[in-house]
N, C-alpha and C. Protein backbone atom coordinates (compact mmCIF):
# COMPACT_ATOMS: atom_id res chain seq x y z
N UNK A 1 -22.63 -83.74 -94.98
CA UNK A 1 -23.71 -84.68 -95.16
C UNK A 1 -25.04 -84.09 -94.73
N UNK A 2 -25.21 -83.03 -93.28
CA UNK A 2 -26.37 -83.23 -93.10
C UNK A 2 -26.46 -81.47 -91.77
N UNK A 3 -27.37 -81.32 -91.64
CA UNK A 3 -26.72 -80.48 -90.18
C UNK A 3 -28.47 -80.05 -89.65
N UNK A 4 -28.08 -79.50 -88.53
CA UNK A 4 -29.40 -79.92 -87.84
C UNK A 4 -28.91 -78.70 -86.67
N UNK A 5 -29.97 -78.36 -85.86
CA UNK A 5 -30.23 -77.31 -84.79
C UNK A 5 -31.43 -77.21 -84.19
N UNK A 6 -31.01 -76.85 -82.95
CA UNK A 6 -31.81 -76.79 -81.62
C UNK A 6 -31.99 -75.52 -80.72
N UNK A 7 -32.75 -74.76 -80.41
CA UNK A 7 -32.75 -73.69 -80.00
C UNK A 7 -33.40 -73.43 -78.33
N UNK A 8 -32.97 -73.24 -77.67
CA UNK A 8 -33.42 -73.11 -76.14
C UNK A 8 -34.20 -71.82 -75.60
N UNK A 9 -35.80 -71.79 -75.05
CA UNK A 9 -35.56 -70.63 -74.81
C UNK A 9 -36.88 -70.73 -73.61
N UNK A 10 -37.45 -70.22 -73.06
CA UNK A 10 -38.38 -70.11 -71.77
C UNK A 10 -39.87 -69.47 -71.99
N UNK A 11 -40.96 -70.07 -71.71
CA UNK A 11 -41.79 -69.58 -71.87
C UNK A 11 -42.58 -69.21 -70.65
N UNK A 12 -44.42 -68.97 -70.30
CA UNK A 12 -44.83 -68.58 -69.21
C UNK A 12 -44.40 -70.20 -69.03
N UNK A 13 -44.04 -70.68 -67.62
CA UNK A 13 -44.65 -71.95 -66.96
C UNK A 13 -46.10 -72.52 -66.98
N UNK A 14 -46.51 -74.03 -67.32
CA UNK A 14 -47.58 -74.39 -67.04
C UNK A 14 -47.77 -75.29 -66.39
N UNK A 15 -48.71 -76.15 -66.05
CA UNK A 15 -48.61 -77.62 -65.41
C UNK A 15 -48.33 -78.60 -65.74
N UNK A 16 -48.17 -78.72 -67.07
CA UNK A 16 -47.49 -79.38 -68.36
C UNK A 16 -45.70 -79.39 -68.34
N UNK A 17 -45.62 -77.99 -67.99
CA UNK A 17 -44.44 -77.37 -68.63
C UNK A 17 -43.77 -76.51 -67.56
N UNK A 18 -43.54 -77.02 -65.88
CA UNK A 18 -43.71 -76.58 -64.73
C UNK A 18 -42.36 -75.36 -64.67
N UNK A 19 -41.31 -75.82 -65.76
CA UNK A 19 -40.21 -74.52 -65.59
C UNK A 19 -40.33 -73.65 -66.61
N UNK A 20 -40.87 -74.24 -68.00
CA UNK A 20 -41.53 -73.04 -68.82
C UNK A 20 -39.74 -73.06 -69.79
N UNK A 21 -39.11 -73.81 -69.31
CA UNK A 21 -37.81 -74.33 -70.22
C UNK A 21 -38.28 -75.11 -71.63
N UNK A 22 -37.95 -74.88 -72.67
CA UNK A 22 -38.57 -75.29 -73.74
C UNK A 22 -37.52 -75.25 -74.90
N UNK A 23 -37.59 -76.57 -76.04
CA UNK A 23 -36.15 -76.70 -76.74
C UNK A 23 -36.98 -76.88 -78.31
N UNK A 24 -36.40 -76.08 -79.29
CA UNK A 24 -37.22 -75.95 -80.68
C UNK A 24 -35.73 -76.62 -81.78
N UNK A 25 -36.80 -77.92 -82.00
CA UNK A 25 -35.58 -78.24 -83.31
C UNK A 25 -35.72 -77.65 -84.66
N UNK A 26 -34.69 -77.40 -85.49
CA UNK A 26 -34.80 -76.61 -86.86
C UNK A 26 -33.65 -76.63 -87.53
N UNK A 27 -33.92 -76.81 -88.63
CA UNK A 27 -32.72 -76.26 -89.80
C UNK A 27 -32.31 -77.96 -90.32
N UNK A 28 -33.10 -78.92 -90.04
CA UNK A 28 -32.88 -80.42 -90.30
C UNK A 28 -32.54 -80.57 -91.49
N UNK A 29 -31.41 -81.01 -91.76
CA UNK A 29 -31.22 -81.15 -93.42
C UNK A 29 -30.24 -82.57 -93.91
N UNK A 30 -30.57 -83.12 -94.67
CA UNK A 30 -29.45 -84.25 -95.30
C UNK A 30 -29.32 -83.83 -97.09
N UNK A 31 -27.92 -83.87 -97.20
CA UNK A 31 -27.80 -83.86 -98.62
C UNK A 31 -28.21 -84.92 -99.14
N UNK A 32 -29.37 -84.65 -100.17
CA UNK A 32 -30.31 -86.17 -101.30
C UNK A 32 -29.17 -87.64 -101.22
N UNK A 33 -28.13 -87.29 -101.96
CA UNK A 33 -27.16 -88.79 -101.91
C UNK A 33 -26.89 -89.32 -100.67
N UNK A 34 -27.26 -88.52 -99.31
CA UNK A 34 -26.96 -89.26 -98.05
C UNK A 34 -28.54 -89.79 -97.35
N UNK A 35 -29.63 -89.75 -97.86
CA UNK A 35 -30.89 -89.75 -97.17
C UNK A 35 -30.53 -91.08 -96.90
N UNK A 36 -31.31 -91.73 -96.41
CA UNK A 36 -32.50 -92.97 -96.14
C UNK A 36 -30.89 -93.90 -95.56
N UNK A 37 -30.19 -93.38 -94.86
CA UNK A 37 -29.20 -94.19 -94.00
C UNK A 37 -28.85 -93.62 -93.00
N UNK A 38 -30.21 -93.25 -92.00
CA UNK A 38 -29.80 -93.20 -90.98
C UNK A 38 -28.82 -91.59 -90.43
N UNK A 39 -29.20 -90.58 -90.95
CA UNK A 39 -28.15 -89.07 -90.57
C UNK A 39 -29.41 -88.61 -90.17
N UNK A 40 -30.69 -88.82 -90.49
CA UNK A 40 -31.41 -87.54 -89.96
C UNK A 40 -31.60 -88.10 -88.28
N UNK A 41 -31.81 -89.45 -88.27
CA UNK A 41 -32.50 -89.62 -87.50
C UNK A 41 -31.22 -89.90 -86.21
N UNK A 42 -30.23 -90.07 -86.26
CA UNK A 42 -28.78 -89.98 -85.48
C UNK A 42 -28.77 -88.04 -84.93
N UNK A 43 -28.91 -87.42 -86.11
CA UNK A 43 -28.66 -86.12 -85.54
C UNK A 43 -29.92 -86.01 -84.79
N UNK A 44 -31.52 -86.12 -84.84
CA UNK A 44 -32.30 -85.84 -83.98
C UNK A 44 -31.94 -86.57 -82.53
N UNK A 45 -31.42 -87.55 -82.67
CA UNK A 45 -30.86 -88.24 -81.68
C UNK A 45 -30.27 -87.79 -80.14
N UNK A 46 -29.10 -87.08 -81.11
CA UNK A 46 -28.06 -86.14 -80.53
C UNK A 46 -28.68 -84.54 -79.88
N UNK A 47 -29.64 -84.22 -81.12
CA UNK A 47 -30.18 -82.81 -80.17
C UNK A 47 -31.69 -82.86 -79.15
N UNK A 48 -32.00 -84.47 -79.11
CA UNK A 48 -33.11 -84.94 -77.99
C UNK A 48 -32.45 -84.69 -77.03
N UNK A 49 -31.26 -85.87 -76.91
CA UNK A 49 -30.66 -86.36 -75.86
C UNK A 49 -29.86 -85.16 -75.12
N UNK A 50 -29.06 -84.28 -76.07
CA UNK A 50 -28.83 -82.34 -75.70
C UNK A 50 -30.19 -81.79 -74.65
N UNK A 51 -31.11 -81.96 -75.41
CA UNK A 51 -32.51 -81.08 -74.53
C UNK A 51 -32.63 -81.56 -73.48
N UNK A 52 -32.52 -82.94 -73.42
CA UNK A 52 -33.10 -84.23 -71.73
C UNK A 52 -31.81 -83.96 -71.12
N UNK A 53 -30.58 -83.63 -71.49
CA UNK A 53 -29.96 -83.53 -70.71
C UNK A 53 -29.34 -82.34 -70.00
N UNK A 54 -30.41 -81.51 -70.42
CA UNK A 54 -30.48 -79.54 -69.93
C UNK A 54 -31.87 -79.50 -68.91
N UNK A 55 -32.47 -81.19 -69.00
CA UNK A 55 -33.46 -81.17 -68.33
C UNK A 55 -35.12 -80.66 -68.81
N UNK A 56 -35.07 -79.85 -69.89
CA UNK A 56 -35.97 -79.79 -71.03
C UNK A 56 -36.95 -81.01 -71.61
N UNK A 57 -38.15 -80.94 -71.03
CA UNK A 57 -39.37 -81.48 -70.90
C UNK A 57 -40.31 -81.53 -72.25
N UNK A 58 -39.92 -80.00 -72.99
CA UNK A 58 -40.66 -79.85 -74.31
C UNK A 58 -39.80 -79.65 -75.06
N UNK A 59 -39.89 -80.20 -76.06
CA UNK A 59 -39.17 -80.24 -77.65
C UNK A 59 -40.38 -80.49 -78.75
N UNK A 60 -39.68 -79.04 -79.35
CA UNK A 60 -41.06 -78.37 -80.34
C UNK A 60 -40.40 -78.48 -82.11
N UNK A 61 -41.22 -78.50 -82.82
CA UNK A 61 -40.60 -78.30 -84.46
C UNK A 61 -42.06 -77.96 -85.67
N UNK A 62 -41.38 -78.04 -86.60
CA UNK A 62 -42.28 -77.28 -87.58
C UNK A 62 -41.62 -78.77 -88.72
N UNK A 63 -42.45 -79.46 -88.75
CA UNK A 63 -42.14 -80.80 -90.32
C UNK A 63 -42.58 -80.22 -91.67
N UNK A 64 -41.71 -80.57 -92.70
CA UNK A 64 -41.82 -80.87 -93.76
C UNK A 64 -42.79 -81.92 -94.07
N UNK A 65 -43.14 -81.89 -95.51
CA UNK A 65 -43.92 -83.20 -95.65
C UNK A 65 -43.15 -84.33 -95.55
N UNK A 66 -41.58 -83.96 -96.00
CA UNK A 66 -40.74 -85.24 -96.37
C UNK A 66 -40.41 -85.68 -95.07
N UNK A 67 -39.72 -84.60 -93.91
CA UNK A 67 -39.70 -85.23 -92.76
C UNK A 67 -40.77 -85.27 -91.78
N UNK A 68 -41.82 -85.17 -91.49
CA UNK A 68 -43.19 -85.68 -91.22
C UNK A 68 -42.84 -87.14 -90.64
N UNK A 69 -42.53 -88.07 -91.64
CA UNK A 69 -42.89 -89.41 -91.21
C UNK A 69 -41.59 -89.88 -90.06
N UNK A 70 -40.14 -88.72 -90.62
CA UNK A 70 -39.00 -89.37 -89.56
C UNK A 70 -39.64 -88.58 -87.82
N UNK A 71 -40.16 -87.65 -87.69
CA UNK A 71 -40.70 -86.99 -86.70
C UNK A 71 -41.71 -87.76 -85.79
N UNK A 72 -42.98 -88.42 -86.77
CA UNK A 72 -43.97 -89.48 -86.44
C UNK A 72 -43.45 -90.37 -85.50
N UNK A 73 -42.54 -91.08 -86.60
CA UNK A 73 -41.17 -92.49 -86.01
C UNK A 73 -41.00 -92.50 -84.55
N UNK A 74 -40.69 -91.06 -84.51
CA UNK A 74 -39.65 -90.61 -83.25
C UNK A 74 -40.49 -90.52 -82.35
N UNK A 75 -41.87 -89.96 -82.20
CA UNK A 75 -42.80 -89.65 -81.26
C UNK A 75 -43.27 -88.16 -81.39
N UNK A 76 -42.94 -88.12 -81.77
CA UNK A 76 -43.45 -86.31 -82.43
C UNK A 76 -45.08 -86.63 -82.67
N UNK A 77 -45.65 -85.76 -82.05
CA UNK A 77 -47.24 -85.72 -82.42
C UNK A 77 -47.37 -84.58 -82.90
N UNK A 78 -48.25 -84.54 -83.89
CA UNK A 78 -49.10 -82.99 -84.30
C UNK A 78 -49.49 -82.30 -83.81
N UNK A 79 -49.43 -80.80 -83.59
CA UNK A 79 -50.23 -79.89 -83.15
C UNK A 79 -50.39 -78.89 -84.15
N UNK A 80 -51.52 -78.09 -84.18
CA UNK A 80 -51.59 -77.16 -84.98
C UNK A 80 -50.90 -76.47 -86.00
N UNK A 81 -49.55 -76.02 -85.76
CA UNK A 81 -48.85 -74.99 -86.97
C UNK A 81 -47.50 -76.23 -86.52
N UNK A 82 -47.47 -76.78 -85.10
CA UNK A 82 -45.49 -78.17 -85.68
C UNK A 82 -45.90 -79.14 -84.67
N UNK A 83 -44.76 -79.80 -84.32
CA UNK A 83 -45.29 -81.12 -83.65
C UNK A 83 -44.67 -80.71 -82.41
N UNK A 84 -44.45 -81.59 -81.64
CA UNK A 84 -43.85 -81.31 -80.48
C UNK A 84 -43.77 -82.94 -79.61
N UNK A 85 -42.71 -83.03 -79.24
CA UNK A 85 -42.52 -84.32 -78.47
C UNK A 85 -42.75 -84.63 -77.08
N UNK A 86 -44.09 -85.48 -76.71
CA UNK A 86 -44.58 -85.21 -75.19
C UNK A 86 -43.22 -85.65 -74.26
């Protein structure tokens, strides 16, 4: 139906970002006959709740136009080149 990924990795520390632990979602996908019921937004679900529970503060991504608005939904704000979830 759908598959989705999360990638972990460390950057400098900031005051924002005090361990510099940082979690990048990617590879978001639903096959067309399964959209608009609920798989994209269950799997982002699953790899939030993965990051908060490694203790991971930042969760970063790069949207599509199409998923743009499920990202928005979620709390994803814009930044420059992807969004990132405060």
């Amino acid at each position: 139906m759908g598959a989705g990924g999360v990638s972990y990795f460390r950057v400098m520390p900031t005051c924002h970002n005090p361990t510099g632990r940082k979690a990048y979602v990617m590879n978001m996908y639903v096959r067309p006959e399964y959209r608009r019921q609920g798989i994209a937004a269950r799997m982002l679900d699953l790899l939030v709740a993965d990051a908060r529970a490694r203790g991971i503060c930042c969760i970063g991504l790069e949207a599509t136009d199409a998923g743009r608005p499920l990202y928005e939904k979620y709390g994803f704000v814009p930044m420059t080149h992807e969004m990132e979830l405060p």
